[in-house]
Protein backbone atom coordinates (compact mmCIF):
# COMPACT_ATOMS: atom_id res chain seq x y z
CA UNK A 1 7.07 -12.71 14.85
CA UNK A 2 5.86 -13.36 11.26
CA UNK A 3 8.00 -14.95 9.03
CA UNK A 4 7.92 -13.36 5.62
CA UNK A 5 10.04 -15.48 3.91
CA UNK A 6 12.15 -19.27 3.90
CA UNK A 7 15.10 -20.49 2.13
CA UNK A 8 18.71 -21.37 2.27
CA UNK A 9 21.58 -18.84 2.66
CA UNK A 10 25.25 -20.71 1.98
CA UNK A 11 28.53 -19.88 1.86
CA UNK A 12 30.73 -21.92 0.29
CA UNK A 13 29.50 -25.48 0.86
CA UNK A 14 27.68 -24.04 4.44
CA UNK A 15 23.61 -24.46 3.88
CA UNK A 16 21.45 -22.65 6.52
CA UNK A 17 17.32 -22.83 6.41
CA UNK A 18 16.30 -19.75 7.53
CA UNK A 19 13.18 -17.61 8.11
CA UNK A 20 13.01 -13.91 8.06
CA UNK A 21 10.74 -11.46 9.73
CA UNK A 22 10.68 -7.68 9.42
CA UNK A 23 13.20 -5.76 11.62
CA UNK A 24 11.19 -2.45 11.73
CA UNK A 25 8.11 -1.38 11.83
CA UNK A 26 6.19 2.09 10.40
CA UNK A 27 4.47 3.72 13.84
CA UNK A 28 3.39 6.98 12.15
CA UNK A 29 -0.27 7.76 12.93
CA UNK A 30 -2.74 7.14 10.20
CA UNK A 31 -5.36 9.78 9.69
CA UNK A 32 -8.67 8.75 7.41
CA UNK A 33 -10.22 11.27 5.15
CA UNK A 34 -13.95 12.14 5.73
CA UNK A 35 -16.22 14.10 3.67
CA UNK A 36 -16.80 17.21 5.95
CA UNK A 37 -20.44 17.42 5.57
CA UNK A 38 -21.56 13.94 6.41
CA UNK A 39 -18.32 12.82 8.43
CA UNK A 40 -18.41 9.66 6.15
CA UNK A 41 -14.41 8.08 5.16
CA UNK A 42 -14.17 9.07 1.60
CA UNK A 43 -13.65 5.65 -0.58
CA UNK A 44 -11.37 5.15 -3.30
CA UNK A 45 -12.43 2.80 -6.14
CA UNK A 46 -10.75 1.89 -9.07
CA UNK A 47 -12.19 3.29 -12.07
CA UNK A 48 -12.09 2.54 -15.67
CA UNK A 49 -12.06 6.15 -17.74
CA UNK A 50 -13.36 4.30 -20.88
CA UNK A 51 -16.37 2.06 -19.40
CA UNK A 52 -16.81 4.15 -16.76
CA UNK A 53 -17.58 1.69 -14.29
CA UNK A 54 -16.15 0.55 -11.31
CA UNK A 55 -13.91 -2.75 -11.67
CA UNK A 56 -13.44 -5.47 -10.01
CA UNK A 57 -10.35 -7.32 -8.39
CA UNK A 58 -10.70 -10.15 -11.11
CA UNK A 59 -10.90 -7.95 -14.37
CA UNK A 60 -7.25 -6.63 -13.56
CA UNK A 61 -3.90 -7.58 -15.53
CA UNK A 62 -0.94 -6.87 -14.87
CA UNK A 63 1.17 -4.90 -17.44
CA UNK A 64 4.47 -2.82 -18.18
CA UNK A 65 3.79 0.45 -20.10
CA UNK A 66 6.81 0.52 -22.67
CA UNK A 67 5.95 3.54 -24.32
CA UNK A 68 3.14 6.13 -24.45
CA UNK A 69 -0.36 3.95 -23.64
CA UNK A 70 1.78 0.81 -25.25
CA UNK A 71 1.54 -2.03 -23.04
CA UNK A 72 2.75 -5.35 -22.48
CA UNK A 73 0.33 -7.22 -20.39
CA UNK A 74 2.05 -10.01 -18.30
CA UNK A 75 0.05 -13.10 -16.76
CA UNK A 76 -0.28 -14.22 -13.31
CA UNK A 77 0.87 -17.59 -14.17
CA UNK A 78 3.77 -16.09 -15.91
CA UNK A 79 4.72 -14.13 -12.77
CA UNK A 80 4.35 -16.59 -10.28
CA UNK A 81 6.56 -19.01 -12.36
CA UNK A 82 9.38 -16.04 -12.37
CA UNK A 83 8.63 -15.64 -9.02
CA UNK A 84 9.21 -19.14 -7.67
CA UNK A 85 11.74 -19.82 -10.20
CA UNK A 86 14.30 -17.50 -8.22
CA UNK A 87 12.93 -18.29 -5.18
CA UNK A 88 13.76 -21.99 -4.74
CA UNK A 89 17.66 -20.88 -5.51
CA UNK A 90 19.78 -20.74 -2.38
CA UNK A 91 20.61 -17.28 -1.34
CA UNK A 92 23.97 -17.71 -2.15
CA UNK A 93 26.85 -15.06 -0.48
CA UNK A 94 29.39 -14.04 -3.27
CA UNK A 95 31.83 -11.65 -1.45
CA UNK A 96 32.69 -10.62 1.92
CA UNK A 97 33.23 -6.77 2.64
CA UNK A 98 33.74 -4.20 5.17
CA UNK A 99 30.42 -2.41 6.67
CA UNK A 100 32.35 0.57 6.69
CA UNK A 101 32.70 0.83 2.64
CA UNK A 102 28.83 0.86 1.97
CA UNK A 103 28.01 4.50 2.29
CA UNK A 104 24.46 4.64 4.43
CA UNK A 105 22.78 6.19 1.28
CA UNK A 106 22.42 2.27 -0.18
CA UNK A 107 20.86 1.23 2.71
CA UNK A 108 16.91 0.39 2.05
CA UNK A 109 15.30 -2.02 4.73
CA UNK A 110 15.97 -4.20 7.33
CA UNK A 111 15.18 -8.25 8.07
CA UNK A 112 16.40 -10.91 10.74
CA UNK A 113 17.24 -13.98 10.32
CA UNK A 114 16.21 -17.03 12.44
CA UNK A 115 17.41 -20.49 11.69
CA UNK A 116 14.84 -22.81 10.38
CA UNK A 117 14.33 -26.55 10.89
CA UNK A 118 18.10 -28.12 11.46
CA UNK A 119 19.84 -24.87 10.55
CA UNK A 120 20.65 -23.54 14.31
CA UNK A 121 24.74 -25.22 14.37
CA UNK A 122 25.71 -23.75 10.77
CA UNK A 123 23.73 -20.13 11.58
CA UNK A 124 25.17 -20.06 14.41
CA UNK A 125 29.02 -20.61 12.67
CA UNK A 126 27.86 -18.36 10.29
CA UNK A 127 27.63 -15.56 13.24
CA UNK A 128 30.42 -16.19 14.54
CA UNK A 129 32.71 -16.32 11.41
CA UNK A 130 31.12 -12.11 10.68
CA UNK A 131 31.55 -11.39 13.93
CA UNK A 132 35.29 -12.97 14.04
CA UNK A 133 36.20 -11.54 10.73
CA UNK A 134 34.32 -7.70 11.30
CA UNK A 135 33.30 -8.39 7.57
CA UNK A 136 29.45 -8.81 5.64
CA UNK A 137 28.46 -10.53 3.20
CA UNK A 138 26.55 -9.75 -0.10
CA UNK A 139 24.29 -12.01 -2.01
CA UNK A 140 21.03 -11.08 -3.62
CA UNK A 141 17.85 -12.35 -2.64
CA UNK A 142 13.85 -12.10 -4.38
CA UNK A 143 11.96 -10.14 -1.60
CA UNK A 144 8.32 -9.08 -2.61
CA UNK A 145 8.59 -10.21 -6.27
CA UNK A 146 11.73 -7.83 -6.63
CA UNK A 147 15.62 -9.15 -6.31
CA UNK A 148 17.28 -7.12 -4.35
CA UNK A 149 20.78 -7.11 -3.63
CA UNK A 150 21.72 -7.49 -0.08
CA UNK A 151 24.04 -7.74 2.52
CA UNK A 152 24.11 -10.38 5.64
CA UNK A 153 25.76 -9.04 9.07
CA UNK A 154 25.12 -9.43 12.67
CA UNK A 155 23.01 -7.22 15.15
CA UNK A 156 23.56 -8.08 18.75
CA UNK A 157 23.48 -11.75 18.74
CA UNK A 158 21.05 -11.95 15.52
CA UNK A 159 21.69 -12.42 11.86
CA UNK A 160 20.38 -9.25 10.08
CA UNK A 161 19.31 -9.17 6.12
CA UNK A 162 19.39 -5.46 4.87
CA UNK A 163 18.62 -4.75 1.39
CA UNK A 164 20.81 -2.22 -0.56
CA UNK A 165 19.75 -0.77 -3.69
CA UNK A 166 21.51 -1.47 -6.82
CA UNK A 167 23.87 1.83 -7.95
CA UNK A 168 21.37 2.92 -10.92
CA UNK A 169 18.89 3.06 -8.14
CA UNK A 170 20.90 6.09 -5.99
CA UNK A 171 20.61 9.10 -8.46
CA UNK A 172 23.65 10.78 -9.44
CA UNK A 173 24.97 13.74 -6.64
CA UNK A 174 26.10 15.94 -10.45
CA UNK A 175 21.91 16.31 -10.79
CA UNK A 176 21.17 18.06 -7.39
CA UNK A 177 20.74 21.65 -8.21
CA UNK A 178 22.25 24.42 -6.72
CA UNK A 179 24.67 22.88 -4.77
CA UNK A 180 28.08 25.34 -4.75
CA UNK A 181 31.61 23.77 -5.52
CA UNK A 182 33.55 26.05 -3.30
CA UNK A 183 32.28 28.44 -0.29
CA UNK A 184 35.06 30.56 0.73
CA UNK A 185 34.71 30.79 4.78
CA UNK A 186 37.21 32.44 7.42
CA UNK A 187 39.86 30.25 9.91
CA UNK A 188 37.95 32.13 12.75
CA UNK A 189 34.57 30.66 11.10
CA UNK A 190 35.62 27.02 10.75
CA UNK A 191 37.32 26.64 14.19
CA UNK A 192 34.36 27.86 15.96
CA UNK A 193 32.00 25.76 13.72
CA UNK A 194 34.52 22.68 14.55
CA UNK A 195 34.29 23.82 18.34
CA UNK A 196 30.43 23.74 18.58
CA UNK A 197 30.82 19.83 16.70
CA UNK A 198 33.10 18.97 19.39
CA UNK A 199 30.87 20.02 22.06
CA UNK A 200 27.71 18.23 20.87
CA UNK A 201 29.84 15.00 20.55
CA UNK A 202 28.37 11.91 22.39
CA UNK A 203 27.97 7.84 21.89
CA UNK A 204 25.02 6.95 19.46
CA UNK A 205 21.93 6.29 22.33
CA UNK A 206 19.01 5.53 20.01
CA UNK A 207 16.81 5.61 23.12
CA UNK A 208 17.33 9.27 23.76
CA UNK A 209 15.45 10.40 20.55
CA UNK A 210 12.01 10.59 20.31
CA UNK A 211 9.30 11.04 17.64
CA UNK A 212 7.72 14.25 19.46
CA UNK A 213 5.32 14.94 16.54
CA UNK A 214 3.66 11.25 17.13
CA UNK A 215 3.54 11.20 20.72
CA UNK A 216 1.96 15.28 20.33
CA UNK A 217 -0.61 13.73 17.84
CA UNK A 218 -1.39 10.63 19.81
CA UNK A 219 -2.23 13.25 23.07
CA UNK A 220 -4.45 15.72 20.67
CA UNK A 221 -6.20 12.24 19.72
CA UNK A 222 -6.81 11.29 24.06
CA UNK A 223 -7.30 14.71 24.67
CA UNK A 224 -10.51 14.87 21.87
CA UNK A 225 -11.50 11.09 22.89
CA UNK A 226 -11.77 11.87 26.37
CA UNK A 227 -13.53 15.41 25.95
CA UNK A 228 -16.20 13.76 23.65
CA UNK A 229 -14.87 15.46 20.66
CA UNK A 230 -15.97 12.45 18.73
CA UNK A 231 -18.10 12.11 15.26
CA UNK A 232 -19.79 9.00 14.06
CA UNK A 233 -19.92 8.50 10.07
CA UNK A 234 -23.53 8.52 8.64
CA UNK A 235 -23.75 5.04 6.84
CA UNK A 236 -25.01 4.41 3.42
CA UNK A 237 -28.73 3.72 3.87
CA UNK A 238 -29.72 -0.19 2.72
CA UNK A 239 -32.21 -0.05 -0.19
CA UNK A 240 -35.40 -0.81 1.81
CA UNK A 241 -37.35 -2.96 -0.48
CA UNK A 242 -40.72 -2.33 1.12
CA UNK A 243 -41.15 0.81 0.38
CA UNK A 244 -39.39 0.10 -3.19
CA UNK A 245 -42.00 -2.23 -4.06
CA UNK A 246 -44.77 0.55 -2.59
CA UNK A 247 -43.25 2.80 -5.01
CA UNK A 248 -43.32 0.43 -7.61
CA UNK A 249 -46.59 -0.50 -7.43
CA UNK A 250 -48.14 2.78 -6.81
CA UNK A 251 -46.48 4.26 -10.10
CA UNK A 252 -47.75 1.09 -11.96
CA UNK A 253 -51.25 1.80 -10.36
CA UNK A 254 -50.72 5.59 -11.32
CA UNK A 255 -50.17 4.83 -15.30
CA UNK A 256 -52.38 2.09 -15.78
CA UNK A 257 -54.83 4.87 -14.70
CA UNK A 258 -53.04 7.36 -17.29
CA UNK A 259 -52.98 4.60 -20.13
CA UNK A 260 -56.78 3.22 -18.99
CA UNK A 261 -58.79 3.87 -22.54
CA UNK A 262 -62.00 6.43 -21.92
CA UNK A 263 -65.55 4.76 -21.72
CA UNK A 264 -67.46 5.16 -24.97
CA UNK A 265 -70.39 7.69 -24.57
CA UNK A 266 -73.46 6.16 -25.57
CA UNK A 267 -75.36 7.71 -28.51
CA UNK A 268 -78.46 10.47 -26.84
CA UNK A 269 -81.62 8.44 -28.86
CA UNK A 270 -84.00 11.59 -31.04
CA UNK A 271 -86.90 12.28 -29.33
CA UNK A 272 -89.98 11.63 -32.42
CA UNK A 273 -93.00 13.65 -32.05
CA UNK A 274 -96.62 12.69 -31.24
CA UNK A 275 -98.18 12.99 -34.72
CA UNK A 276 -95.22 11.45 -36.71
CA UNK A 277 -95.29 8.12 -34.44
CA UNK A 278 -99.48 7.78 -35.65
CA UNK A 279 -97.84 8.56 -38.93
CA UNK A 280 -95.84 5.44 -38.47
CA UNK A 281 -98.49 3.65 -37.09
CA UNK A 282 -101.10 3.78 -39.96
């Protein structure tokens, strides 16, 4: 499993080296775009509107946009040194809480936690301690140059990282429209609604839901494979400098002919008469 991150979690004066690798996983089915009439993927390039060129990975800063096309442009250097800065701090757990008073709607993404080099005895009384108590911890952590607040409990016999957002990140419930105050509903209306909960009441099975869409999707996609229904992308054809330099030289060939000053005519000599050359003569 890739680790995606290292450092110290403590509690009190508890140190544990960890790692942490992703917890989940995105399985939805990626479709490319192709341009209909060649079957070619459509690319993307980044663009400058002014130059009107295409640029390149190392012409790009980094920058916050504090007003209207007012920028602050922020260095590499500058971010990596941010970056590490709050990344060599231990992850440090402030308070322990129930699970139970997060409401799900803070809940973002989801990590475990191995113990790294010398760290398996005090993760492992770490563990035990959550699992004794029933409570979490929160700390906050940098993940992906962001800090995210987070909370530390145990899945099955694992440590488990899941980041929370912050509460000016969950948008206020007053500025969903049309949602009514009161709906006035009959006794006879909310005992049968309460009666069809109760029927479709069960234990949480995770395993007995399915993604039907993807699996649908993935069987279009083996159904088309098999049947041939396939198209290959025409390729953008390589400059071919042959017949470039042909080219080349033929339209050189073709204007120095164009340009090529005209011969000078020579001058038609006057015939002289007979009589006049004795004329001359004598």
């Amino acid at each position: 499993m890739h680790t995606m991150w290292k450092g110290t979690i403590s509690f009190g004066l508890v140190n544990i080296p960890v790692k942490m690798h992703a917890a989940t996983e995105n399985k939805d089915v990626k479709l490319r775009q192709l341009h209909k009439e060649c079957q070619s993927p459509i690319k993307y390039e980044r663009v400058c509107p002014v130059c009107d060129r295409e640029v390149k990975n190392d012409e790009i800063v980094k920058a916050y946009e504090y007003a209207k096309n007012k920028f602050v442009v922020l260095d590499d250097e500058e971010l990596e040194a941010l970056k590490k800065e709050q990344e060599d701090k231990a992850v440090e757990i402030a308070d322990f809480v129930k699970l139970e008073e997060i409401d799900p709607i803070y809940f973002e993404k989801s990590y475990y936690l191995s113990p790294n080099e010398g760290g398996a005895k005090a993760y492992g009384l770490l563990r035990a301690a959550l699992k004794d108590s029933g409570k979490i911890g929160i700390a906050k952590m940098i993940i992906r140059s962001k800090e995210q607040l987070a909370v530390i409990r145990v899945y099955e016999n694992t440590l488990v990282v899941e980041t929370i957002h912050y509460p000016d990140e969950v948008r206020q419930v007053q500025d969903v429209p049309n949602v009514p105050e009161e709906v006035e509903q009959t006794q006879k209306e909310l005992d049968t609604a309460k009666m069809l909960v109760d029927q479709l009441t069960t234990e949480f099975d995770p395993e007995k839901y399915n993604d039907d869409y993807r699996t649908a999707l993935l069987d279009l996609i083996e159904e088309k494979k098999n049947k041939e229904q396939v198209v290959t992308g025409d390729e953008k054809p390589a400059p071919d400098n042959v017949t470039n330099l042909m080219d080349a030289l033929q339209a050189s060939l073709d204007r120095a002919k164009t340009d090529k000053p005209k011969p000078k005519q020579p001058k038609k000599k006057t015939k002289v008469s007979t009589q006049k050359k004795k004329k001359i003569a004598k």
